[in-house]
C-alpha atoms as a PDB file:
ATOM      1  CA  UNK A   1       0.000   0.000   0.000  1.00  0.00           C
ATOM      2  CA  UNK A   2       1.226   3.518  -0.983  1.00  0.00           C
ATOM      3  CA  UNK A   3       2.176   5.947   1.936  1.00  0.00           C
ATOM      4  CA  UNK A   4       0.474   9.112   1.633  1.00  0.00           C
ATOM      5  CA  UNK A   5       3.175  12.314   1.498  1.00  0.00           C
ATOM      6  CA  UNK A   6       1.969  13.566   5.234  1.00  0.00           C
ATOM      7  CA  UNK A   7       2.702  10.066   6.667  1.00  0.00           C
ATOM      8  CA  UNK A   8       5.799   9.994   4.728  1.00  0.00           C
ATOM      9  CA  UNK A   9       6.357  13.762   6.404  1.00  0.00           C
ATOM     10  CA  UNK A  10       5.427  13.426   9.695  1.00  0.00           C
ATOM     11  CA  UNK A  11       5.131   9.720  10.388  1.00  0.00           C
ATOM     12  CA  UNK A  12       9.031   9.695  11.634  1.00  0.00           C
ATOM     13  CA  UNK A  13      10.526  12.500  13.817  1.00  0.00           C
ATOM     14  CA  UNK A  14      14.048  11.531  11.984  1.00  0.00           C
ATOM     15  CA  UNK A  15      12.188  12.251   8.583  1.00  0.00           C
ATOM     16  CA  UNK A  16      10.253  15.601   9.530  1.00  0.00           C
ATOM     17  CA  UNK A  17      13.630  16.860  11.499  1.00  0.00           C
ATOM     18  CA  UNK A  18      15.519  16.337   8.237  1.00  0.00           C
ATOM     19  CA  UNK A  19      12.924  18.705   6.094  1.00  0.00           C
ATOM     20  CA  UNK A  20      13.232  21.054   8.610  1.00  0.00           C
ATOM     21  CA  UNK A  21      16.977  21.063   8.481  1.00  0.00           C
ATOM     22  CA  UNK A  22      17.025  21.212   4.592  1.00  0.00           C
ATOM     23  CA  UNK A  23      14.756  24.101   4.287  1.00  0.00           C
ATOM     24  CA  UNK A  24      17.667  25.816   5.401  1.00  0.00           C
ATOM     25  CA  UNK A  25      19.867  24.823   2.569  1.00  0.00           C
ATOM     26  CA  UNK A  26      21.433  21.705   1.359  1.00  0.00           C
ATOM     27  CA  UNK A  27      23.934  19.122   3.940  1.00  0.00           C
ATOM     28  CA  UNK A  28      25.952  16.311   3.194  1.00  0.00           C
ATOM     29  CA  UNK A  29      25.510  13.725   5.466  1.00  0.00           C
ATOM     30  CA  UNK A  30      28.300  14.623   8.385  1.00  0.00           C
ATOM     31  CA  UNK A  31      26.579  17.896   8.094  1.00  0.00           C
ATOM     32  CA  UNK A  32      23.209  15.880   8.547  1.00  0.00           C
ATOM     33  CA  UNK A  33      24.186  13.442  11.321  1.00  0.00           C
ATOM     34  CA  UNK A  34      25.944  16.200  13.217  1.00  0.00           C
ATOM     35  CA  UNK A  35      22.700  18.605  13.274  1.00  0.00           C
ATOM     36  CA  UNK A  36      20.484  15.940  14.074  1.00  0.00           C
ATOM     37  CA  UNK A  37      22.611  13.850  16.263  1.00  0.00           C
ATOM     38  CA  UNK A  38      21.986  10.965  14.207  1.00  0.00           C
ATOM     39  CA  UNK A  39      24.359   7.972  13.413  1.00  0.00           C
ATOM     40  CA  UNK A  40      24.328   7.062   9.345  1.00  0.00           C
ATOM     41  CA  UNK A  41      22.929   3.546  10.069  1.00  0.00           C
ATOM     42  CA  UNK A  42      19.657   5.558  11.472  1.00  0.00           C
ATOM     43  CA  UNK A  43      19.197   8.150   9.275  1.00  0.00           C
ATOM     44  CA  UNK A  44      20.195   6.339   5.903  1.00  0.00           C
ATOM     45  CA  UNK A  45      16.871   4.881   5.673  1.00  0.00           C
ATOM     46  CA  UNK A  46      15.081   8.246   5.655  1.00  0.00           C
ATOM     47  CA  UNK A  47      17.367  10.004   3.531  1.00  0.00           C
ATOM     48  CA  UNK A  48      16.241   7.031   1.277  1.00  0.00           C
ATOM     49  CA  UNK A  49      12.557   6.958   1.664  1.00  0.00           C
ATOM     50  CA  UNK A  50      12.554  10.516   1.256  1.00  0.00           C
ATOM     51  CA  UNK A  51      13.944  10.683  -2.254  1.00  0.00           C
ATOM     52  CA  UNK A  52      12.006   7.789  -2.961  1.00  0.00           C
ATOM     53  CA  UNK A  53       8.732  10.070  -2.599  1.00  0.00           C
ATOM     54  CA  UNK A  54      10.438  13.139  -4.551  1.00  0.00           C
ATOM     55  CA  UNK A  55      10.648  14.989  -1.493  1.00  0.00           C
ATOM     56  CA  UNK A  56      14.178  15.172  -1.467  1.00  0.00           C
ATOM     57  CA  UNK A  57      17.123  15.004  -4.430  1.00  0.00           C
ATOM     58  CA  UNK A  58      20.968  14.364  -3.828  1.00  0.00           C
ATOM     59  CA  UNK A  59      23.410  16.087  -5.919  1.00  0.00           C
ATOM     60  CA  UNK A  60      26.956  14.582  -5.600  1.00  0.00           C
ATOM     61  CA  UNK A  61      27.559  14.532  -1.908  1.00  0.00           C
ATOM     62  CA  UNK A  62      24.834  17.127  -0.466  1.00  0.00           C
ATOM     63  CA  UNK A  63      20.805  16.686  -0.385  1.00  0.00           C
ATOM     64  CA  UNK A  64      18.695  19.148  -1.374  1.00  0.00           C
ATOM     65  CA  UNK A  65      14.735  19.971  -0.922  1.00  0.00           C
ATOM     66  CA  UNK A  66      13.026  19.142  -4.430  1.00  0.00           C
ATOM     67  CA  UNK A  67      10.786  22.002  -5.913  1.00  0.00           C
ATOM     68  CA  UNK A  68       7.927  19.824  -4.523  1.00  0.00           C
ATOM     69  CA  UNK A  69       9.586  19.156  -0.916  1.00  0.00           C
ATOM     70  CA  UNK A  70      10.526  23.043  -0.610  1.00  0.00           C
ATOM     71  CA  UNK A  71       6.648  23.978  -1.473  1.00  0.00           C
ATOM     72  CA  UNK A  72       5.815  20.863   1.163  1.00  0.00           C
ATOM     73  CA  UNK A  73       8.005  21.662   3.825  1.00  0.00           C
ATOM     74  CA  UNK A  74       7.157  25.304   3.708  1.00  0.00           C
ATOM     75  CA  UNK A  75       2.926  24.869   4.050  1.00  0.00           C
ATOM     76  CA  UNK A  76       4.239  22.115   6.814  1.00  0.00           C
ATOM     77  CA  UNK A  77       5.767  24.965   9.195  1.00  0.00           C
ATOM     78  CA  UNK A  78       2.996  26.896  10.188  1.00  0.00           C
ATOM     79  CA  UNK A  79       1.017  23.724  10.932  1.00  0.00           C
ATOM     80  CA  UNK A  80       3.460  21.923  12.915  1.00  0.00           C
ATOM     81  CA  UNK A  81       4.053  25.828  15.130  1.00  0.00           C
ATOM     82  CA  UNK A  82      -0.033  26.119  15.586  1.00  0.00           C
ATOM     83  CA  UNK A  83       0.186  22.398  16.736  1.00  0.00           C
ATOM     84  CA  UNK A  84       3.215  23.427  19.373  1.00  0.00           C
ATOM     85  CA  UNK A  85       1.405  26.472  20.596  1.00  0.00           C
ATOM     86  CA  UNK A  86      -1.385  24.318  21.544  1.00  0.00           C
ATOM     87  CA  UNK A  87      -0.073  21.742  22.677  1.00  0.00           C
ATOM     88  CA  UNK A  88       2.069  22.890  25.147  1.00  0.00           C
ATOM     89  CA  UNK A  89      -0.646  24.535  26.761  1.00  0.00           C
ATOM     90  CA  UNK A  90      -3.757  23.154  25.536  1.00  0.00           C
ATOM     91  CA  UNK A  91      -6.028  23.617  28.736  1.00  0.00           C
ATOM     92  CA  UNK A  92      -5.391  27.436  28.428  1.00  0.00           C
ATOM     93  CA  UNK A  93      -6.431  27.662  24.629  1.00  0.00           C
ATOM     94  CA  UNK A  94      -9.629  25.458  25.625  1.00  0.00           C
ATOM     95  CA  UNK A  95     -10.744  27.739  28.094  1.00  0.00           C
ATOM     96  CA  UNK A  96      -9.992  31.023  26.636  1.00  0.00           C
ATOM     97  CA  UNK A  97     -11.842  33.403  24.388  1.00  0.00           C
ATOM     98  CA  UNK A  98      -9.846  33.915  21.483  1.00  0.00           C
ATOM     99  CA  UNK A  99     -12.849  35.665  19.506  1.00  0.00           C
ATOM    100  CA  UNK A 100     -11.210  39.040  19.680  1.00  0.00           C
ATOM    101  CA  UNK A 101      -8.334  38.131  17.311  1.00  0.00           C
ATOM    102  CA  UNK A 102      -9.051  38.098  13.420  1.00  0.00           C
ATOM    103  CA  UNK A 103      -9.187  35.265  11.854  1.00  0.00           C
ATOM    104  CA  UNK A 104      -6.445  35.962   9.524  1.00  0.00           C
ATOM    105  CA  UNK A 105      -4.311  36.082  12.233  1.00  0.00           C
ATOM    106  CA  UNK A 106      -5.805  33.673  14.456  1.00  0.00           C
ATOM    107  CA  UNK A 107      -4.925  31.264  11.923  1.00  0.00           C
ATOM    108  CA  UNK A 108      -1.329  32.473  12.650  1.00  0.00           C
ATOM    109  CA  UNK A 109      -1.165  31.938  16.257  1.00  0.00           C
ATOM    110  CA  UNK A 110       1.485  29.835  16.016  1.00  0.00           C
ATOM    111  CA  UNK A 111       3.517  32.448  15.087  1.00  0.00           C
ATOM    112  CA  UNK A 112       4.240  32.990  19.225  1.00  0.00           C
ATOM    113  CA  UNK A 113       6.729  30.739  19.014  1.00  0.00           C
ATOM    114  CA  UNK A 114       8.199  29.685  21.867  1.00  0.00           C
ATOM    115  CA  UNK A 115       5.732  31.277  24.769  1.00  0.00           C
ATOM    116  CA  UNK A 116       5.640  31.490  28.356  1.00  0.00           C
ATOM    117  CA  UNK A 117       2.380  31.474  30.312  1.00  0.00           C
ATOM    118  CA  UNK A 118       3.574  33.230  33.733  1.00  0.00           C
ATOM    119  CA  UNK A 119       1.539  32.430  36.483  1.00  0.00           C
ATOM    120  CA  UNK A 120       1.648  35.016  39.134  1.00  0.00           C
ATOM    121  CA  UNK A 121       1.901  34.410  42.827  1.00  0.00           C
ATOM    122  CA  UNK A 122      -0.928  34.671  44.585  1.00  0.00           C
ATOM    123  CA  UNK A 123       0.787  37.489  47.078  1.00  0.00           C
ATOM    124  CA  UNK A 124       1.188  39.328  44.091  1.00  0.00           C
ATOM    125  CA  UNK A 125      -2.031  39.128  42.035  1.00  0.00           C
ATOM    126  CA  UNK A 126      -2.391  42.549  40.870  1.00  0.00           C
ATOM    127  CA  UNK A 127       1.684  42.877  39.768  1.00  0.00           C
ATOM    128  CA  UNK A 128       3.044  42.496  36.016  1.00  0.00           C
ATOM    129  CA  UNK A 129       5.712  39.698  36.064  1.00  0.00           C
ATOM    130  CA  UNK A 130       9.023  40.638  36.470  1.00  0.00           C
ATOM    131  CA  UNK A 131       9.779  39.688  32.800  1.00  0.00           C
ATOM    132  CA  UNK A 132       7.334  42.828  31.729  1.00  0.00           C
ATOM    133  CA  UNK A 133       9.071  45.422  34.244  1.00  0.00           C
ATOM    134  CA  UNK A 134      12.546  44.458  33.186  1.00  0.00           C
ATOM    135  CA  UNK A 135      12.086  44.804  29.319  1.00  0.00           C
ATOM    136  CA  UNK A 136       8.976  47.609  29.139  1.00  0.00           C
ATOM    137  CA  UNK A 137      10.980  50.609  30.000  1.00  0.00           C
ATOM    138  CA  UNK A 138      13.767  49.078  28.032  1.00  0.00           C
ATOM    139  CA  UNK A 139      11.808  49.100  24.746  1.00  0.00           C
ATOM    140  CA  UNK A 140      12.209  51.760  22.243  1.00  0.00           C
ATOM    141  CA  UNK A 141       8.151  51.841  21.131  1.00  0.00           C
ATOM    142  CA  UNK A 142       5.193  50.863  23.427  1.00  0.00           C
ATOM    143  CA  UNK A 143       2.090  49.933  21.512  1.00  0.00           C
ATOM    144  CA  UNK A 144      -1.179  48.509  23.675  1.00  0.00           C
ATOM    145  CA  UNK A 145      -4.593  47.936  23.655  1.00  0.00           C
ATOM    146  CA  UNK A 146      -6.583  47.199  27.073  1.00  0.00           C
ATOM    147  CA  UNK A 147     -10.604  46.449  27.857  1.00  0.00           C
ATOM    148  CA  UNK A 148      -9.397  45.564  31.289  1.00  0.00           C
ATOM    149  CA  UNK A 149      -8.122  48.230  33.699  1.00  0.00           C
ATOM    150  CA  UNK A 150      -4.605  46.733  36.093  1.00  0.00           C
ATOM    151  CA  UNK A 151      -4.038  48.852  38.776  1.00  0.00           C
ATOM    152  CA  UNK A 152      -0.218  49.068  37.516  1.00  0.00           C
ATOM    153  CA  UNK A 153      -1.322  51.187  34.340  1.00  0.00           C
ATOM    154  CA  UNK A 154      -1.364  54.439  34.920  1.00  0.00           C
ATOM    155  CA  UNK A 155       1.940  54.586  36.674  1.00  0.00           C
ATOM    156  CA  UNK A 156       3.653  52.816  33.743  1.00  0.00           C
ATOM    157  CA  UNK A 157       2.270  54.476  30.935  1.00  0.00           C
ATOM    158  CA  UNK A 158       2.435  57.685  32.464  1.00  0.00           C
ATOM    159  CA  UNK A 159       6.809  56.816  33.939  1.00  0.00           C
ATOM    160  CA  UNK A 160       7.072  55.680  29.863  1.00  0.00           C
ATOM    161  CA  UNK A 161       5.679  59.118  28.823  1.00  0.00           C
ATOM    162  CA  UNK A 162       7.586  60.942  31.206  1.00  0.00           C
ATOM    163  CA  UNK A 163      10.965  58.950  29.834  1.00  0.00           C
ATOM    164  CA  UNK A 164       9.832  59.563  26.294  1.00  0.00           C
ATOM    165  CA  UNK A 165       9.207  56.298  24.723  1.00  0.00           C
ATOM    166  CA  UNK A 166       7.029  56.256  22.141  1.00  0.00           C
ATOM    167  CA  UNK A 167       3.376  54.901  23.209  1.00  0.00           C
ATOM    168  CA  UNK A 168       0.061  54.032  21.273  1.00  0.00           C
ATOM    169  CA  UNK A 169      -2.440  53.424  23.646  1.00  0.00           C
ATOM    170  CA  UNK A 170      -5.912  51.948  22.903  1.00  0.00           C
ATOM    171  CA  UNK A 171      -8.098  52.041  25.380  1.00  0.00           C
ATOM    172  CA  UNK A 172     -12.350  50.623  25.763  1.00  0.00           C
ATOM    173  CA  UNK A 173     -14.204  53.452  26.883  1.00  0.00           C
ATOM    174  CA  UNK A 174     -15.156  52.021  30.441  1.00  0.00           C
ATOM    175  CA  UNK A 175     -11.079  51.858  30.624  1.00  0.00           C
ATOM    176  CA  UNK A 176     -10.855  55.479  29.921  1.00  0.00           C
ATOM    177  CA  UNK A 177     -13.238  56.418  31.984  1.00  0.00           C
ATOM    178  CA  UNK A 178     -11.392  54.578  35.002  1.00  0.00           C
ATOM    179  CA  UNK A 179      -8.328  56.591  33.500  1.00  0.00           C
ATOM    180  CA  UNK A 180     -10.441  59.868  33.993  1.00  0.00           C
ATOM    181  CA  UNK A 181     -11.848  59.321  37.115  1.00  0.00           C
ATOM    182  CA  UNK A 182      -9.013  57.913  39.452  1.00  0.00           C
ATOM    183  CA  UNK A 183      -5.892  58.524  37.507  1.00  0.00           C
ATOM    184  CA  UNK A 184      -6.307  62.101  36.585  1.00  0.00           C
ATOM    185  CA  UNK A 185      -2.729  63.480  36.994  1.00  0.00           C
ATOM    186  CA  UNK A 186      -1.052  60.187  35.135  1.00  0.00           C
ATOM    187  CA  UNK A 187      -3.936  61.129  32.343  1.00  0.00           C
ATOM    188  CA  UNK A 188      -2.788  64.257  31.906  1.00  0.00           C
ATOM    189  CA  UNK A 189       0.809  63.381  32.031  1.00  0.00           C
ATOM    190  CA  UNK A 190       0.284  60.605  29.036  1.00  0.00           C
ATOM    191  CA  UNK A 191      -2.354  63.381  27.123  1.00  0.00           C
ATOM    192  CA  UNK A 192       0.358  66.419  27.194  1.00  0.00           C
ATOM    193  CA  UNK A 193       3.320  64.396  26.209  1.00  0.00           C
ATOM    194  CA  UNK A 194       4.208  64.222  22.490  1.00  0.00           C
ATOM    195  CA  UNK A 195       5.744  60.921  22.243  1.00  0.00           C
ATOM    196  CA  UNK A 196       1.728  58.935  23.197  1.00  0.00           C
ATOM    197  CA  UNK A 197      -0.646  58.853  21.902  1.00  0.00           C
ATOM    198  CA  UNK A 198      -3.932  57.678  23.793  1.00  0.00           C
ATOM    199  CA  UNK A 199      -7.051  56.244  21.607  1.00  0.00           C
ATOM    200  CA  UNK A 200     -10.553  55.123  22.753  1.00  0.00           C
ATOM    201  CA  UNK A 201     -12.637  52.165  21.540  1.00  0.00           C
ATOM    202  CA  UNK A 202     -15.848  50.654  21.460  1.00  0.00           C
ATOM    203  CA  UNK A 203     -15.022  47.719  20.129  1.00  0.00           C
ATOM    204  CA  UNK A 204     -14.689  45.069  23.220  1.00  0.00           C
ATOM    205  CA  UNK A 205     -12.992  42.018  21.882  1.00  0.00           C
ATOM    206  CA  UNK A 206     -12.721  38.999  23.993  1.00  0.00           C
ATOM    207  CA  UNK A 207      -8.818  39.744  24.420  1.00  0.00           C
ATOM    208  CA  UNK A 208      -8.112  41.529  27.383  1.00  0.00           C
ATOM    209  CA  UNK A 209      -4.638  42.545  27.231  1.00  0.00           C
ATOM    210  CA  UNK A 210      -2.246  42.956  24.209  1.00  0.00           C
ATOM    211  CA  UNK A 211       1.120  44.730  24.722  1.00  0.00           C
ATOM    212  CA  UNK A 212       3.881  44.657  22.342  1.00  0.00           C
ATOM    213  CA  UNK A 213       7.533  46.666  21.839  1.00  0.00           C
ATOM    214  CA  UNK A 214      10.530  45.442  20.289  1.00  0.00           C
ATOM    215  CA  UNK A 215      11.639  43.550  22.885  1.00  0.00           C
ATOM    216  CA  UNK A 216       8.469  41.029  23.824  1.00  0.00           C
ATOM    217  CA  UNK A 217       5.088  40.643  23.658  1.00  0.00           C
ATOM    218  CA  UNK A 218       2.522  40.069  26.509  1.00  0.00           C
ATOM    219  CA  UNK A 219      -0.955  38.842  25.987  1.00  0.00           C
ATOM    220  CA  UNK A 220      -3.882  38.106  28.248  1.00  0.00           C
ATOM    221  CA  UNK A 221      -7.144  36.692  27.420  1.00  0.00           C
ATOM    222  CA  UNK A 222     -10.436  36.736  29.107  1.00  0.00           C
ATOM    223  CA  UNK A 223     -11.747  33.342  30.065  1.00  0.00           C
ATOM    224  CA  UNK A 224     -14.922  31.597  27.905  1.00  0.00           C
ATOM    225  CA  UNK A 225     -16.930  32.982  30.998  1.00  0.00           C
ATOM    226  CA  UNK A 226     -15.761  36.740  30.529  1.00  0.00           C
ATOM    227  CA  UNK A 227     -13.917  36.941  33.367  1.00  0.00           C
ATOM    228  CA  UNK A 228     -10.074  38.293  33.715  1.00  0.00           C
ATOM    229  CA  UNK A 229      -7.209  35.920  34.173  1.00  0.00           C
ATOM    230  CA  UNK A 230      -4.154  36.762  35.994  1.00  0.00           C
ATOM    231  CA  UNK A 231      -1.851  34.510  34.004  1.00  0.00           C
ATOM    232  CA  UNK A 232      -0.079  35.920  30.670  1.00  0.00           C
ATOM    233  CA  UNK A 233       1.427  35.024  28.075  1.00  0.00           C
ATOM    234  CA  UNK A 234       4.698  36.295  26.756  1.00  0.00           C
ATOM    235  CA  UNK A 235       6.883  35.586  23.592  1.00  0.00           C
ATOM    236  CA  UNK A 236      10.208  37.520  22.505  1.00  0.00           C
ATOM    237  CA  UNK A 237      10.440  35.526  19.345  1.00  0.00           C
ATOM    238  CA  UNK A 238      10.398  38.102  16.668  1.00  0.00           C
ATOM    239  CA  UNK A 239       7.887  36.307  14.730  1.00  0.00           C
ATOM    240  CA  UNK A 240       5.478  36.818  17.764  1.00  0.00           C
ATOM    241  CA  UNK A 241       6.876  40.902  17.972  1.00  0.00           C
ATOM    242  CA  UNK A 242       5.454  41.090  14.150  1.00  0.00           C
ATOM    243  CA  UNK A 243       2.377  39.306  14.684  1.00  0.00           C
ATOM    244  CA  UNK A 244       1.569  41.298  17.530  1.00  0.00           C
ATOM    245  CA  UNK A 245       1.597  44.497  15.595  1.00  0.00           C
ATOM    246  CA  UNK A 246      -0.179  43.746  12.576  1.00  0.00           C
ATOM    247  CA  UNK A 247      -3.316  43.073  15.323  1.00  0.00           C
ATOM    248  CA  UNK A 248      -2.637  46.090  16.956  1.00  0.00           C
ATOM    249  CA  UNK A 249      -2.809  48.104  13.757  1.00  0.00           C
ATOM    250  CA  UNK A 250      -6.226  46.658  13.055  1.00  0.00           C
ATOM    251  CA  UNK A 251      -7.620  47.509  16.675  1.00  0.00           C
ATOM    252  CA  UNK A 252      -6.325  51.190  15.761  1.00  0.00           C
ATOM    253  CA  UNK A 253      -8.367  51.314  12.899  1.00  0.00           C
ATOM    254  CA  UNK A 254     -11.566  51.085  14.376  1.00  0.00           C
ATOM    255  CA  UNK A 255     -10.474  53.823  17.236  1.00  0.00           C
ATOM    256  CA  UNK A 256     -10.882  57.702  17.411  1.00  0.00           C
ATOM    257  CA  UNK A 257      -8.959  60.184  19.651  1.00  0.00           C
ATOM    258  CA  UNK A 258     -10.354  61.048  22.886  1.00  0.00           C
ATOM    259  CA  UNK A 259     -12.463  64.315  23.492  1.00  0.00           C
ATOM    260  CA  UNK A 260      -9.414  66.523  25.436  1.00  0.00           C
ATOM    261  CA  UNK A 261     -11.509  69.521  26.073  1.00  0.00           C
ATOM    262  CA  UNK A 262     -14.422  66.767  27.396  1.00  0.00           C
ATOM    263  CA  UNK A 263     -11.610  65.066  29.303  1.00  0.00           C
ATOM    264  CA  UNK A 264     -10.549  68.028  30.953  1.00  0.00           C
ATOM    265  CA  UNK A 265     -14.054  69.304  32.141  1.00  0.00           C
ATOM    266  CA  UNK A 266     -14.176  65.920  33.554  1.00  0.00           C
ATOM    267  CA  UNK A 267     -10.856  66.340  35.261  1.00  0.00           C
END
């Protein structure tokens, strides 16, 4: 019976692991058994099955990708990195609401790469991990969007306006009006300064928290029952950094700048 090209692909770890390693470029086989910390008597076979299925073509001493592998190998990444995101934390993703992401980009979730889910300690519920404090003020850009107030905001957006990083911050309008009401001087520190920029929203996805600079990204999702959960996720693979702002810049597109004049009178 014929073996179907995804068995032949992902059937054997030693078989996917080598398409992943030729993507990069072609090996000969030292190359091969060195990368993949393979002997020759175990990794022979695949080299053999694979160019058996066209997959894979040998010129001289090296081994290449075929047209078809390359095409294969490269519609087999972003499957195999959705199945790692979820798998490594699959209760999280089952009990989440990930409505508030586009589908486009849903569909490229695994893009986080290699993610953290921080759990916080309980004496500390209401704190941003130490990972966020360390890198935030670090970061040359600051872009966020928030339909759930943290206590912690106003003095870090307002300390990054004060230091002159460059902030876009989208707010839900029950946000901003917590903003308004109890955090009137670090409003008017983040309105003033030149370098942030503070939009308003009506739009109330079911992501809580996104924040992303170019150093990391933090995310944090409301359960499937509404309610806010304390643990977050961060990634500092670049991939992640890039995903992150293409969702950003379509939250910003269905903002509008807040009413200063309005904001003031409510001040």
């Amino acid at each position: 019976m014929k073996t179907s090209l995804i068995d032949t692909m992902l059937n054997s770890e030693k078989r996917k692991n080598l398409l992943l390693l030729l993507i990069e470029g072609g090996k000969d086989r030292n190359e091969i058994k060195t990368a993949l910390n393979v002997t020759s008597t175990a990794i022979i076979p695949q080299i053999k099955k694979l160019k058996e299925c066209g997959l894979v073509i040998q010129e001289e001493d090296h081994y290449y990708l075929s047209e078809m592998g390359k095409i294969m190998v490269e519609n087999m990444l972003p499957f195999l990195n959705i199945v790692e995101v979820f798998e490594e934390n699959e209760e999280y993703w089952l009990t989440h609401d990930l409505k508030g992401i586009p589908w486009p980009l849903l569909k490229r979730l695994g893009e986080l790469g290699n993610y953290l889910i921080i759990e916080p300690d309980l004496n500390y519920l209401f704190e941003f991990p130490r990972e966020f404090k360390e890198n935030i003020f670090k970061s040359s850009f600051v872009e966020a969007f928030t339909a759930y107030f943290h206590p912690e905001y106003p003095a870090i957006y307002s300390k990054l306006a004060e230091q002159g990083i460059n902030v876009s911050l989208v707010l839900t309008a029950s946000v901003l009006e917590r903003f308004q009401k109890d955090y009137a001087e670090q409003m008017r520190i983040m309105t003033v300064s030149e370098n942030t920029e503070v939009l308003v929203t009506d739009d109330i996805p079911g992501l809580a928290t996104i924040v992303t600079t170019d150093r990391f990204l933090l995310l944090c999702f409301f359960n499937k029952s509404g309610h806010y959960d304390h643990r977050v996720i961060m990634s500092f693979d670049p991939r992640a950094l890039q995903w992150s702002q293409e969702l950003l810049r379509q939250y910003r597109e269905k903002t509008r700048s807040i009413n200063m004049d309005k904001m003031h009178k409510v001040q």
